[in-house]
C-alpha atoms as a PDB file:
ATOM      1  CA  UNK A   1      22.932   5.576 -22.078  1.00  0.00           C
ATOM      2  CA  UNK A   2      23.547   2.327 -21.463  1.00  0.00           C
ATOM      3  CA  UNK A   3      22.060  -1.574 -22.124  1.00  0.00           C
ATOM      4  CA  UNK A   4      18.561  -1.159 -22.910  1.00  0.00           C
ATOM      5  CA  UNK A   5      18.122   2.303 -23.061  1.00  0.00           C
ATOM      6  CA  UNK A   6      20.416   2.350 -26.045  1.00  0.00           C
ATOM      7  CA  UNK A   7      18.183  -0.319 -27.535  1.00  0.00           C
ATOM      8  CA  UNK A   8      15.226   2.439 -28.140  1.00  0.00           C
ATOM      9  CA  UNK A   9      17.470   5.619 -28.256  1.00  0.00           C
ATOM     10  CA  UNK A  10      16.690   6.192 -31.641  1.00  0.00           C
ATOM     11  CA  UNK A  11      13.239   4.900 -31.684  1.00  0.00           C
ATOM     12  CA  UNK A  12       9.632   6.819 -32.619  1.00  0.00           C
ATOM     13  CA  UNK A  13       6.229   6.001 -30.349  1.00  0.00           C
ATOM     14  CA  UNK A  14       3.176   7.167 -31.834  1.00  0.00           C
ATOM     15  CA  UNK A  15      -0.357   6.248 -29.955  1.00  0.00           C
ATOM     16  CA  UNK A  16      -2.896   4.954 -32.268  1.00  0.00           C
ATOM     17  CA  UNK A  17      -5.526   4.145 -30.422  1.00  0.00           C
ATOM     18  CA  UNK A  18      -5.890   4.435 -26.668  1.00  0.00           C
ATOM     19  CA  UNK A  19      -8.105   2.278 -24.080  1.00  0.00           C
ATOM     20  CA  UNK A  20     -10.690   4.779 -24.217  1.00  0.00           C
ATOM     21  CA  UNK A  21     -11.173   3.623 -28.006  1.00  0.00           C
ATOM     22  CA  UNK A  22     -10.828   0.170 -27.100  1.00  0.00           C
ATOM     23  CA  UNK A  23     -13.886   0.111 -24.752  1.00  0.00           C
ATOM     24  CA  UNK A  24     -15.585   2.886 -26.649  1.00  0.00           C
ATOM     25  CA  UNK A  25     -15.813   0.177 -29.950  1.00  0.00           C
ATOM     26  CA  UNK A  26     -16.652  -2.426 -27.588  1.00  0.00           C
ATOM     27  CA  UNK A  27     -19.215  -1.015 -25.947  1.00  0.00           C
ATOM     28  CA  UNK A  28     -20.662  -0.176 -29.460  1.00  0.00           C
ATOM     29  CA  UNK A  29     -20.555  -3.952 -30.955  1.00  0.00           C
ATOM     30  CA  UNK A  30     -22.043  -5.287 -27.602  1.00  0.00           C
ATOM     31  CA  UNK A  31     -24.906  -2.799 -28.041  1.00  0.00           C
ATOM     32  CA  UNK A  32     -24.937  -3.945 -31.551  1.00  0.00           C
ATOM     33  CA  UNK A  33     -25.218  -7.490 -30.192  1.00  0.00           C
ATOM     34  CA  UNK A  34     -28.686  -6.533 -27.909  1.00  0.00           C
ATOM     35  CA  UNK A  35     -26.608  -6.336 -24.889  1.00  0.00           C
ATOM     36  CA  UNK A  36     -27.018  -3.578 -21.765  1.00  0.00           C
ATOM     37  CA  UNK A  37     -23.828  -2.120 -21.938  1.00  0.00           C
ATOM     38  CA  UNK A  38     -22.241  -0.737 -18.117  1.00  0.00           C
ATOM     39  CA  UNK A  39     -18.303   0.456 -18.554  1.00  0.00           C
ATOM     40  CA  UNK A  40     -17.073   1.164 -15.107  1.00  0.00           C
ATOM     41  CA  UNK A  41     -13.574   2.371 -14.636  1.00  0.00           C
ATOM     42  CA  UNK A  42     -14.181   3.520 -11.417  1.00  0.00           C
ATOM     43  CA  UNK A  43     -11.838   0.933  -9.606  1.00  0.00           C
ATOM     44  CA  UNK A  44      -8.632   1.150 -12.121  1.00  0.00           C
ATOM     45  CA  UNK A  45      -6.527   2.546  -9.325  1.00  0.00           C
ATOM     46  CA  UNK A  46      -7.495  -0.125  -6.687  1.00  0.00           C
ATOM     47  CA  UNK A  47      -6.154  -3.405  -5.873  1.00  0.00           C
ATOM     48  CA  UNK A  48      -6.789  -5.766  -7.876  1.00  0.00           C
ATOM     49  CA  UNK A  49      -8.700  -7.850  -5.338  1.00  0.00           C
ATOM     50  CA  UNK A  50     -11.048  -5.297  -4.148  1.00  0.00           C
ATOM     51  CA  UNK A  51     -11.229  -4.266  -8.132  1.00  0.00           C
ATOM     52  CA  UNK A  52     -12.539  -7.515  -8.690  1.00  0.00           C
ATOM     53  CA  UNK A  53     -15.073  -7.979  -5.619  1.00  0.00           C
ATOM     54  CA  UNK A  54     -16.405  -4.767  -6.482  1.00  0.00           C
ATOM     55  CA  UNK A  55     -17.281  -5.168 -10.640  1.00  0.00           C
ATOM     56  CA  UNK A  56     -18.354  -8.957 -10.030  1.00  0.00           C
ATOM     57  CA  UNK A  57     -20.773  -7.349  -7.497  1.00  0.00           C
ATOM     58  CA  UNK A  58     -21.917  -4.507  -9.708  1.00  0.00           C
ATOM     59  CA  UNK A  59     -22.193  -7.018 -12.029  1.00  0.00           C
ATOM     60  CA  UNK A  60     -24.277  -9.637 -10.732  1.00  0.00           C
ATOM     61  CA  UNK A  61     -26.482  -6.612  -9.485  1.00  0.00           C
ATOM     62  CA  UNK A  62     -27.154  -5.020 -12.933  1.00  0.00           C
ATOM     63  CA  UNK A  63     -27.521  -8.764 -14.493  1.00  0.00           C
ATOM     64  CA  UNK A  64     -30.195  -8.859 -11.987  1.00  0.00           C
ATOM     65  CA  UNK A  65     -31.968  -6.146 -13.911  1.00  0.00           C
ATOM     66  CA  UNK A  66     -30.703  -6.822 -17.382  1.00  0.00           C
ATOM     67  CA  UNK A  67     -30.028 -10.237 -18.059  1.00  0.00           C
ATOM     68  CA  UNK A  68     -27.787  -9.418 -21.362  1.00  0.00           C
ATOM     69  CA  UNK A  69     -25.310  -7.309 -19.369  1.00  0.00           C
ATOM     70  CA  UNK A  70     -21.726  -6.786 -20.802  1.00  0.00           C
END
């Protein structure tokens, strides 16, 4: 090893929480809040333009429905 491998040759990583727990608790405190709650990780593999088309539409569509969308 070399540079910056030798930087984190002796070093520990241990996963606390993941993104699933992330958007898990905040799905729960914007249900808390009175909000319709939609998490869509459909697109996380896509560019990030079409990504972005995509939820804005979905969004605009459910707020359509429920006007406290998250």
């Amino acid at each position: 090893m070399s540079g910056e491998e030798d930087a984190f040759s002796k070093s520990v990583f241990e996963l606390l929480l993941s993104s699933h727990d992330l958007a898990e608790n905040a799905r729960a405190l914007a249900q808390k809040a009175g909000y319709d709650v939609v998490v869509d990780n459909s697109c996380d593999d896509w560019d990030y333009a079409d990504a972005a088309r995509y939820l804005l539409g979905r969004f605009h569509t459910l707020r359509a429905v429920h006007p406290r969308c998250a």
